[in-house]
N, C-alpha and C. Protein backbone atom coordinates (compact mmCIF):
# COMPACT_ATOMS: atom_id res chain seq x y z
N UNK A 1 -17.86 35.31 16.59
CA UNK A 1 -17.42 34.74 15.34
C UNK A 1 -16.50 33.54 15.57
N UNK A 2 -15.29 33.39 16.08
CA UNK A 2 -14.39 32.60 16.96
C UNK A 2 -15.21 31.19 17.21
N UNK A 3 -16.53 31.63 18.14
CA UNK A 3 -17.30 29.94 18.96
C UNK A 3 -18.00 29.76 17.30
N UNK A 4 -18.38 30.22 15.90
CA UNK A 4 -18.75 29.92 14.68
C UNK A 4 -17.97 28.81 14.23
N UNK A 5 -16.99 29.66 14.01
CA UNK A 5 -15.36 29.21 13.52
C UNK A 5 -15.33 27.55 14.29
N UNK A 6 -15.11 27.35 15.70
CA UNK A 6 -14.98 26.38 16.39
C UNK A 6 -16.09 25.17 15.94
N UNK A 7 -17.03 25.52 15.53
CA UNK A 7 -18.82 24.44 15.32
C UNK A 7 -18.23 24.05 13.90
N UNK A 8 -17.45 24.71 12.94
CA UNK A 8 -17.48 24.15 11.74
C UNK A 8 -17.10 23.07 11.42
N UNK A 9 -17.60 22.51 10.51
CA UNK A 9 -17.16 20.99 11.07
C UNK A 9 -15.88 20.83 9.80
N UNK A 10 -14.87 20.01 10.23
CA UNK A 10 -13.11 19.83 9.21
C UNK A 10 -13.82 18.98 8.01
N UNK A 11 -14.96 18.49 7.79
CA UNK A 11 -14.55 17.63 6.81
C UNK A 11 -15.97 18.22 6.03
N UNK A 12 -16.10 18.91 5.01
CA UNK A 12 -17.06 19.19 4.11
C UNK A 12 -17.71 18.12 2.72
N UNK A 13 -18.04 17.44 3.48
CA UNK A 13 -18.65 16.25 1.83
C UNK A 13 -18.97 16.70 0.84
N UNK A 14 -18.27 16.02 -0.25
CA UNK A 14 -19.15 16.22 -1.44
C UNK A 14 -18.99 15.26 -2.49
N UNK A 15 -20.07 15.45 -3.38
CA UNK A 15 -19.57 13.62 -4.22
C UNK A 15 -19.01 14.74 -5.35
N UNK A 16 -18.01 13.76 -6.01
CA UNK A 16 -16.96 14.22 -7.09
C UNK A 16 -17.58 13.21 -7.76
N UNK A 17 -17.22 13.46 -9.21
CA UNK A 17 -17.39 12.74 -10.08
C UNK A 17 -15.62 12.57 -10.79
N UNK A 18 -15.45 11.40 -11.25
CA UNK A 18 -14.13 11.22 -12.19
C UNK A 18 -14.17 12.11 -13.77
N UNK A 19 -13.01 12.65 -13.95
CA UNK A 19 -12.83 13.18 -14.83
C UNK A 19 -12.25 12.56 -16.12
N UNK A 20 -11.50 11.66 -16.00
CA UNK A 20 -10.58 10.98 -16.43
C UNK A 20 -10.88 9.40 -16.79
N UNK A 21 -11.89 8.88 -16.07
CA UNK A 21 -12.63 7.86 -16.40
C UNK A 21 -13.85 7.76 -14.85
N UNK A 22 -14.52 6.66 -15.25
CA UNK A 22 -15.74 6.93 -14.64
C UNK A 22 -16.27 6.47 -13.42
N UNK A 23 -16.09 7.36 -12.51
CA UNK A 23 -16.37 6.69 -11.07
C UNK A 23 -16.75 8.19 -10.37
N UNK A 24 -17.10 7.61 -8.81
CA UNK A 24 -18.33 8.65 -7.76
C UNK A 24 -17.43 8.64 -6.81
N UNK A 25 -17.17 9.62 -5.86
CA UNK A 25 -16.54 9.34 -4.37
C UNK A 25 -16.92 10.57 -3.82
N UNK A 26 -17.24 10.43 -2.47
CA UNK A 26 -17.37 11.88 -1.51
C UNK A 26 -15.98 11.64 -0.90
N UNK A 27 -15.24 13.06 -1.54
CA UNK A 27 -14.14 13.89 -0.64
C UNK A 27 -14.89 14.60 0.82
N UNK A 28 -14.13 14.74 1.26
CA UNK A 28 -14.09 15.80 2.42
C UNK A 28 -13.56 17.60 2.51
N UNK A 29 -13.35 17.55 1.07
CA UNK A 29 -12.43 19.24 0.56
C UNK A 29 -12.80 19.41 -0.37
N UNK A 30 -12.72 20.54 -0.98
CA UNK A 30 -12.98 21.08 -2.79
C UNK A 30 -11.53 20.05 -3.24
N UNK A 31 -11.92 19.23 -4.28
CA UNK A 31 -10.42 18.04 -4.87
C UNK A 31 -9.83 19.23 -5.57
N UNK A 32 -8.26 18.92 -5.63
CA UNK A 32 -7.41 19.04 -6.24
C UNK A 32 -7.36 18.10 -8.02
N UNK A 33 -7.10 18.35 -9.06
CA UNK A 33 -6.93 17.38 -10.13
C UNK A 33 -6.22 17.28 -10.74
N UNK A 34 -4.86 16.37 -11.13
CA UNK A 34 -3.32 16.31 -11.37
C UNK A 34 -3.61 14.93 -12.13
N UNK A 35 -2.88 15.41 -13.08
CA UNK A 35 -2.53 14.20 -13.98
C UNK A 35 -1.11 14.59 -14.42
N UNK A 36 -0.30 13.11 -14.52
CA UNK A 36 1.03 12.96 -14.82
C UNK A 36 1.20 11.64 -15.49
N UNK A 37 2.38 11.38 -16.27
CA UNK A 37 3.15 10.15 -17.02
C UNK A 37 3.70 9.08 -15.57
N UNK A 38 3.34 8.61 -15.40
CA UNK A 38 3.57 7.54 -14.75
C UNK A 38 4.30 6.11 -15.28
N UNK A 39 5.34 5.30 -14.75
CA UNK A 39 5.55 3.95 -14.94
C UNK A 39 4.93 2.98 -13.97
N UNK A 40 3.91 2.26 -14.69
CA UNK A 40 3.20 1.06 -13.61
C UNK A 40 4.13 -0.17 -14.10
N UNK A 41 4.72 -0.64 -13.36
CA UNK A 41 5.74 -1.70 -13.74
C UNK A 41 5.91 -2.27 -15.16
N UNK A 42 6.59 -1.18 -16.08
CA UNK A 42 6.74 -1.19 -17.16
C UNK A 42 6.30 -0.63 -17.97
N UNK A 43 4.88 -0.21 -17.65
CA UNK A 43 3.82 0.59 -18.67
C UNK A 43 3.76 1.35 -18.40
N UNK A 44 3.74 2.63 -19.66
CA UNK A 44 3.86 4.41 -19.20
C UNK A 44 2.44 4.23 -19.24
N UNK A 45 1.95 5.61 -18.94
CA UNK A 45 0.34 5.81 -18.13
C UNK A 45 0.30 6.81 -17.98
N UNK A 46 -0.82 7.45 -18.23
CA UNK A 46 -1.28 8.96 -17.71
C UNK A 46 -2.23 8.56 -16.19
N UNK A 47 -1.65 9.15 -15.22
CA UNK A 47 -2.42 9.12 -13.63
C UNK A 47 -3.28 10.29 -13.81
N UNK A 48 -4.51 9.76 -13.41
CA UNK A 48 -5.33 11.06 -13.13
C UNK A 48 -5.73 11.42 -11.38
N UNK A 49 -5.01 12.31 -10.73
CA UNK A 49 -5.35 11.87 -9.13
C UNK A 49 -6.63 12.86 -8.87
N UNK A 50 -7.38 12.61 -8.32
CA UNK A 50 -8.38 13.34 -7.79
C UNK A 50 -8.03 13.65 -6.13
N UNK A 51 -8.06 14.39 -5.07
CA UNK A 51 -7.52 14.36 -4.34
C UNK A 51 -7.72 15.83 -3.37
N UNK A 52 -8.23 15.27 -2.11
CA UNK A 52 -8.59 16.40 -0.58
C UNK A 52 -7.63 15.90 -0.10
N UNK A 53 -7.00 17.05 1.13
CA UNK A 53 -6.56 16.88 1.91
C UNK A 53 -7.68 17.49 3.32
N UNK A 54 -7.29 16.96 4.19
CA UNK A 54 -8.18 17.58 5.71
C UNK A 54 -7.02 17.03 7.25
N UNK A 55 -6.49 18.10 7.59
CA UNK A 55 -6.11 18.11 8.67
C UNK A 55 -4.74 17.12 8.93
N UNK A 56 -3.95 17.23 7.73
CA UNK A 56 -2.97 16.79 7.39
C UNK A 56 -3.38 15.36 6.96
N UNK A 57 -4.50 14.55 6.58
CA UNK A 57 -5.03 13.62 5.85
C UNK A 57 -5.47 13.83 4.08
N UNK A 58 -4.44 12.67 3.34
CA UNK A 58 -5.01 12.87 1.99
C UNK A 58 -5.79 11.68 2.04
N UNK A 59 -7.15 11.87 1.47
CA UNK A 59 -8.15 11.50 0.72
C UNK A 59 -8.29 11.66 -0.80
N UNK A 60 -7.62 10.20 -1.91
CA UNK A 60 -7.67 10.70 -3.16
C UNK A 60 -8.08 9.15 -3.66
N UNK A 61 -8.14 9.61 -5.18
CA UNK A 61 -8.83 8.79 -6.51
C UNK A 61 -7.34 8.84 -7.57
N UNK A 62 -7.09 8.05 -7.73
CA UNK A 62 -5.70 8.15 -8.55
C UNK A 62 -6.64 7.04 -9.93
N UNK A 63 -6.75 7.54 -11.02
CA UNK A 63 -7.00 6.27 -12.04
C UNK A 63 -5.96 6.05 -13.16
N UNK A 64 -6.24 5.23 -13.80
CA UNK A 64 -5.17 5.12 -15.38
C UNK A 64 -6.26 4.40 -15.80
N UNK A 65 -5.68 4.74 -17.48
CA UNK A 65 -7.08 3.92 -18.37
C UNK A 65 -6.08 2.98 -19.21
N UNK A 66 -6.00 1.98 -19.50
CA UNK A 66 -5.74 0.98 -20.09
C UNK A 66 -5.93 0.20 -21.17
N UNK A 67 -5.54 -1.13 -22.32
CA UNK A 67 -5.74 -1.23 -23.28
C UNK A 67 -6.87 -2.08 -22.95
N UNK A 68 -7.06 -2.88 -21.99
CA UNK A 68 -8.44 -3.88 -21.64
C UNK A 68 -7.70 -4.54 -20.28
N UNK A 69 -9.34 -5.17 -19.77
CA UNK A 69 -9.61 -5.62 -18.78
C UNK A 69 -8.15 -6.32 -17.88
N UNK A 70 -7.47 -7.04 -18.56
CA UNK A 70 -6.02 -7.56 -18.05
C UNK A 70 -5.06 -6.83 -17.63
N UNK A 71 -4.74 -5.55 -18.76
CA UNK A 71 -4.20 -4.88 -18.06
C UNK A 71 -4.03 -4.23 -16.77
N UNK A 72 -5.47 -3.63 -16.91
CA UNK A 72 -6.05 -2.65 -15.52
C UNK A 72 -5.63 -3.70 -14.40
N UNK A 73 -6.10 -4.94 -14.58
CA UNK A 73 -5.81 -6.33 -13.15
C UNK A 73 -4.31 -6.27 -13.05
N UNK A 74 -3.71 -5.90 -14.35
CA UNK A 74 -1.83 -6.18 -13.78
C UNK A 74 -1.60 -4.78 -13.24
N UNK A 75 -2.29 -3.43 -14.11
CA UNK A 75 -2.16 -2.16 -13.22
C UNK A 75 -2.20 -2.17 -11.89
N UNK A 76 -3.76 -2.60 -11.24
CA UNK A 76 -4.08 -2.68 -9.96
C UNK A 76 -2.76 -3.22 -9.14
N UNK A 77 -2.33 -4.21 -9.57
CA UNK A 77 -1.35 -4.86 -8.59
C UNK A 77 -0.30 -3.96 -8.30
N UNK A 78 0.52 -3.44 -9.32
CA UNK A 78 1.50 -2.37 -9.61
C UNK A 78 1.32 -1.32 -8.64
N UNK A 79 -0.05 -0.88 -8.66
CA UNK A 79 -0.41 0.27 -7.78
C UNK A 79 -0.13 0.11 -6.63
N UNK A 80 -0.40 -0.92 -6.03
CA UNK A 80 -0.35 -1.54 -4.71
C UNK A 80 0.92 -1.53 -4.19
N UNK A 81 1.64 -1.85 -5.75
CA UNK A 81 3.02 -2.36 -4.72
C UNK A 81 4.12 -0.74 -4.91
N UNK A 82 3.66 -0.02 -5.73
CA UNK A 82 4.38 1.27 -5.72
C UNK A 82 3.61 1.95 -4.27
N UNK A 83 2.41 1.71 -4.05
CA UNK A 83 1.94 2.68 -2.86
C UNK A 83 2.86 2.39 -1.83
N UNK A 84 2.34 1.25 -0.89
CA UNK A 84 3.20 0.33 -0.65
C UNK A 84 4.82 0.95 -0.16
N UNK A 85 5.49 0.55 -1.29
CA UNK A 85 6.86 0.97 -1.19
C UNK A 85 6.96 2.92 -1.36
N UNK A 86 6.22 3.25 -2.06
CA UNK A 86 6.44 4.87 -1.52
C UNK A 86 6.29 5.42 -0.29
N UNK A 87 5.65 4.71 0.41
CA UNK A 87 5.76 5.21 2.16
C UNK A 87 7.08 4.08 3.04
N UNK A 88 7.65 3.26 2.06
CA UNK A 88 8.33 2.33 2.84
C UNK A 88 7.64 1.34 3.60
N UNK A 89 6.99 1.50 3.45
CA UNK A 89 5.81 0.58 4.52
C UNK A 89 5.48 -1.09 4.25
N UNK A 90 4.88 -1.56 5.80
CA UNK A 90 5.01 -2.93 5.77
C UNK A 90 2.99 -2.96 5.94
N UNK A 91 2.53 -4.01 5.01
CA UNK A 91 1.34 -4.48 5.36
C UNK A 91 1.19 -5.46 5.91
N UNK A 92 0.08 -4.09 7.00
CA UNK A 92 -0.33 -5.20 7.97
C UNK A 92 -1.82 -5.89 8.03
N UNK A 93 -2.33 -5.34 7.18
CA UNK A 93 -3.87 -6.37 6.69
C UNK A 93 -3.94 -6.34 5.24
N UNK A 94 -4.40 -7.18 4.67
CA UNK A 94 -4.44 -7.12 3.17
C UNK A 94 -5.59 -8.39 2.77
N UNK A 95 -6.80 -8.05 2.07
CA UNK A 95 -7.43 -8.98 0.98
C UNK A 95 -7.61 -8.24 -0.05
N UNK A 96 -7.87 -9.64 -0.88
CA UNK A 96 -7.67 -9.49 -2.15
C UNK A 96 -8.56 -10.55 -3.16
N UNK A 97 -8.95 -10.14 -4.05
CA UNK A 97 -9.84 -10.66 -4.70
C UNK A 97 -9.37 -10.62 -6.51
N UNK A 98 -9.84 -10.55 -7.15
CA UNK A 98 -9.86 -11.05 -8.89
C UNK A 98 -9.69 -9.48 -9.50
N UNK A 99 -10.41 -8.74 -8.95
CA UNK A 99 -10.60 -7.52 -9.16
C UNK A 99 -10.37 -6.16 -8.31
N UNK A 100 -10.01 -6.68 -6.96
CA UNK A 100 -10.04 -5.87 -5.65
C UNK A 100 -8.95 -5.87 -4.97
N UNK A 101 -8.47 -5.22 -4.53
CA UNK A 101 -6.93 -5.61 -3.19
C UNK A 101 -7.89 -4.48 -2.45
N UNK A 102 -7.64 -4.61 -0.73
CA UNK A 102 -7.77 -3.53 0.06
C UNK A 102 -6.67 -4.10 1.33
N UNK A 103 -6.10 -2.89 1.64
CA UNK A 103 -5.03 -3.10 2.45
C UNK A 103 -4.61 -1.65 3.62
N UNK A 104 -3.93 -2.58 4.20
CA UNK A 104 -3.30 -1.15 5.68
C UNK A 104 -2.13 -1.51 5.29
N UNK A 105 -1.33 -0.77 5.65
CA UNK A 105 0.29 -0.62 5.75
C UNK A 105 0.47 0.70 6.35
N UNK A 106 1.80 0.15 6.71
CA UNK A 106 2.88 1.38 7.60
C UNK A 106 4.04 1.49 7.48
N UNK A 107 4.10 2.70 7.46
CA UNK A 107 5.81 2.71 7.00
C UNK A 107 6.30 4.29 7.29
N UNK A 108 7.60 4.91 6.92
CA UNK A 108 7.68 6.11 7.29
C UNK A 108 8.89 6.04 5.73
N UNK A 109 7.99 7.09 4.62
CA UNK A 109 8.70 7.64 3.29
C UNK A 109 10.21 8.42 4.01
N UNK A 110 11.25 8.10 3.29
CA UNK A 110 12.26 8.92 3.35
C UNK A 110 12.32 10.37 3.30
N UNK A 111 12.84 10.81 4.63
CA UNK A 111 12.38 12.17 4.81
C UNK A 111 11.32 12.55 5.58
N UNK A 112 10.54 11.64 5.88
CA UNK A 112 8.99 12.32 6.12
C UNK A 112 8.61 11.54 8.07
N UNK A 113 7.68 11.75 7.72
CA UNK A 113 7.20 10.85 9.60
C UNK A 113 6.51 9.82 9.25
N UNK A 114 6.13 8.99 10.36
CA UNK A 114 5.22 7.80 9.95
C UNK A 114 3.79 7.92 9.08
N UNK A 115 3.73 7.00 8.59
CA UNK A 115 2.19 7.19 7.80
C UNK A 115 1.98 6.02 8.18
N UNK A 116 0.14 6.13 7.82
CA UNK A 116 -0.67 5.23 7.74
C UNK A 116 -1.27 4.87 6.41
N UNK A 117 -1.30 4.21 5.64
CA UNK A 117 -1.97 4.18 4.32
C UNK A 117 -3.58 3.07 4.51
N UNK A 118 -4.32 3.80 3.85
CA UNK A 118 -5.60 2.59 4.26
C UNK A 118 -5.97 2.50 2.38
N UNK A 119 -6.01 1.65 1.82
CA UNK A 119 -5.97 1.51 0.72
C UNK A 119 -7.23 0.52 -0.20
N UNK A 120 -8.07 0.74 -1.72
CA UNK A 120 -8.76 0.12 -2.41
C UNK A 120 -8.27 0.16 -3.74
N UNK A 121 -7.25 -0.65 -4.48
CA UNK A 121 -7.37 -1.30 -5.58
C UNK A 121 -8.20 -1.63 -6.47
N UNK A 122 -8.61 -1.44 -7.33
CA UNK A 122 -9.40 -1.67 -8.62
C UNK A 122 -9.58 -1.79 -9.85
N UNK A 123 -10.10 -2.96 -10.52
CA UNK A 123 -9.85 -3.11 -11.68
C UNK A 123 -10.94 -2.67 -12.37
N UNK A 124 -11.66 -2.33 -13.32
CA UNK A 124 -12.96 -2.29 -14.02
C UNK A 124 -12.95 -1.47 -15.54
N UNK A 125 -13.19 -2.94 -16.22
CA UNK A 125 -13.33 -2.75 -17.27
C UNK A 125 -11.84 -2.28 -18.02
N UNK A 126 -11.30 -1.29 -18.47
CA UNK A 126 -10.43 -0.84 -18.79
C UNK A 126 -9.60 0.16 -18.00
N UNK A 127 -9.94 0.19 -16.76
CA UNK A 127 -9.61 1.37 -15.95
C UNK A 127 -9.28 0.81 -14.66
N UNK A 128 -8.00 0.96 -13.58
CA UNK A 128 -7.65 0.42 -13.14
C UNK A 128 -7.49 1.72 -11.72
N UNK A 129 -7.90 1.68 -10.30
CA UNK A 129 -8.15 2.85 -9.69
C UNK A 129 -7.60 2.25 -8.53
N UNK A 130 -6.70 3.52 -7.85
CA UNK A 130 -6.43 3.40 -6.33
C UNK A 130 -7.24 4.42 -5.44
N UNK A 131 -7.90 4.15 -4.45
CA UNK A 131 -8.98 4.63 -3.62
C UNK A 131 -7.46 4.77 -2.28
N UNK A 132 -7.45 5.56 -1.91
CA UNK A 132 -6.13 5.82 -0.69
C UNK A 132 -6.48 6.74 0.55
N UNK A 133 -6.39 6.38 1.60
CA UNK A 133 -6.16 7.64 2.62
C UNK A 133 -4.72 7.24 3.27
N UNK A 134 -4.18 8.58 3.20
CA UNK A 134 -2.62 8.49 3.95
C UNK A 134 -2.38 9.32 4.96
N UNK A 135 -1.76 9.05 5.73
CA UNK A 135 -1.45 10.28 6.97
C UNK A 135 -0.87 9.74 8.33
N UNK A 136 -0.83 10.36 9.27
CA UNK A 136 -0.55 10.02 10.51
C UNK A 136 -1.17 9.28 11.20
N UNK A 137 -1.20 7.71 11.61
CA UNK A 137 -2.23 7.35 12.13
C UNK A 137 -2.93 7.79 13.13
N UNK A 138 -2.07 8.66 14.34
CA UNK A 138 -3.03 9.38 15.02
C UNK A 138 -4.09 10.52 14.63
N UNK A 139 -4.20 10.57 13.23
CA UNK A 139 -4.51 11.61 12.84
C UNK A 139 -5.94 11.15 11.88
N UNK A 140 -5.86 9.69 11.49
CA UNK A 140 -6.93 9.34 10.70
C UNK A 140 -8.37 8.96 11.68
N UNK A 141 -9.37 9.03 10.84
CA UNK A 141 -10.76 8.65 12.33
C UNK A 141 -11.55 7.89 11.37
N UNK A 142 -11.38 6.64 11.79
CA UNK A 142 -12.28 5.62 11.00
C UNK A 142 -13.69 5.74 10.68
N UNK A 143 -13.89 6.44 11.54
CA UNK A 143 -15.49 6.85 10.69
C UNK A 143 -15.30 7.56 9.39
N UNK A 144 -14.00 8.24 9.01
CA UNK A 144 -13.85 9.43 7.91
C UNK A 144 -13.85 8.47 6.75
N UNK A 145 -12.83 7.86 7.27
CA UNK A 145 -12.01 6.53 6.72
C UNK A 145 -13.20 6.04 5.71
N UNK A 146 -14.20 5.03 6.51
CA UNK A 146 -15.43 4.31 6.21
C UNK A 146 -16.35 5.50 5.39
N UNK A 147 -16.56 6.47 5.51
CA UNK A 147 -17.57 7.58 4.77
C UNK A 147 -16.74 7.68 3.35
N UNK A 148 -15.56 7.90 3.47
CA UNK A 148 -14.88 8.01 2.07
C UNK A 148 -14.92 6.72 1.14
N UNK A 149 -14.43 5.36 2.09
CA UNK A 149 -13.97 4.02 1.30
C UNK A 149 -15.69 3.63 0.49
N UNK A 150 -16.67 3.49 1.33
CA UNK A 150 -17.93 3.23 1.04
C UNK A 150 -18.27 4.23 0.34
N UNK A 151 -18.19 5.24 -0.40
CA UNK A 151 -18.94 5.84 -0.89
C UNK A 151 -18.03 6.06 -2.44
N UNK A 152 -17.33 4.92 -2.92
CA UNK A 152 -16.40 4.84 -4.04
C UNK A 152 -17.10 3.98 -4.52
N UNK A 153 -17.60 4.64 -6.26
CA UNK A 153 -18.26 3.85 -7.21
C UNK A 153 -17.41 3.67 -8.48
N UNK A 154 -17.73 2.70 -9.09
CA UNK A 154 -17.27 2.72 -10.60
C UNK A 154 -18.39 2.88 -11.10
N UNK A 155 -18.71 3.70 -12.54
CA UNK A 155 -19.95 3.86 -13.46
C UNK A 155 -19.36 2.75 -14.55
């Protein structure tokens, strides 16, 4: 049972669907689903996080829905820069587009150990989404990384 146990593989796919507004992503865990009042630089917000963890790695979908298209683009930014500063962290790759930010940063949150954040920003339509993996960088495996980031849709 033990050499069973050992073959299983840590990361179980599955596509989630958004609850909260409308988008696709394969987790790696049965998600967790938390929604809270949030301030995005100035604007209260209901967060909806969708969200696996695997092997001390979170893999999540954080959205907010918005009054139109502008907003969600000033949301997106907000997101970025609260992620960002909640790990303390400095970015060290970042593009960015009209509708898109994707970024790395590093930093170590007060209290906690170093993280790695690998990050997708998004604006669409009225709905404004952070795509995130956080954790230890020795601990993240870019192939996981790439199976999760690529497989994030908006409907």
């Amino acid at each position: 049972m033990a050499a069973f146990a050992a073959c299983t593989p840590a990361h179980d796919w599955r596509e989630v669907q958004g609850s909260a507004a409308p988008f696709s992503v394969l987790l790696p865990a049965k998600p967790t689903i938390l929604s809270r009042k949030i301030d995005l630089d100035g604007t209260p917000v209901t967060m909806t996080m969708t969200a696996a963890e695997v092997g001390g790695v979170t893999y999540a979908v954080g959205t907010v829905d918005l009054p139109d298209a502008a907003s969600a683009r000033r949301a997106m930014t907000a997101m970025r820069t609260a992620m960002v500063r909640n790990i303390q962290g400095t970015v060290v790759k970042e593009t960015a587009a009209e509708s898109s930010i994707e970024l790395e940063a590093s930093g170590t949150p007060t209290g906690g150990q170093p993280k790695l954040l690998i990050a997708r920003f998004v604006a669409s339509n009225q709905h404004a989404y952070q795509v995130i993996v956080a954790g230890a960088a020795s601990a993240i495996a870019r192939e996981q990384v790439d199976t999760f980031m690529s497989s994030f849709k908006t409907r």
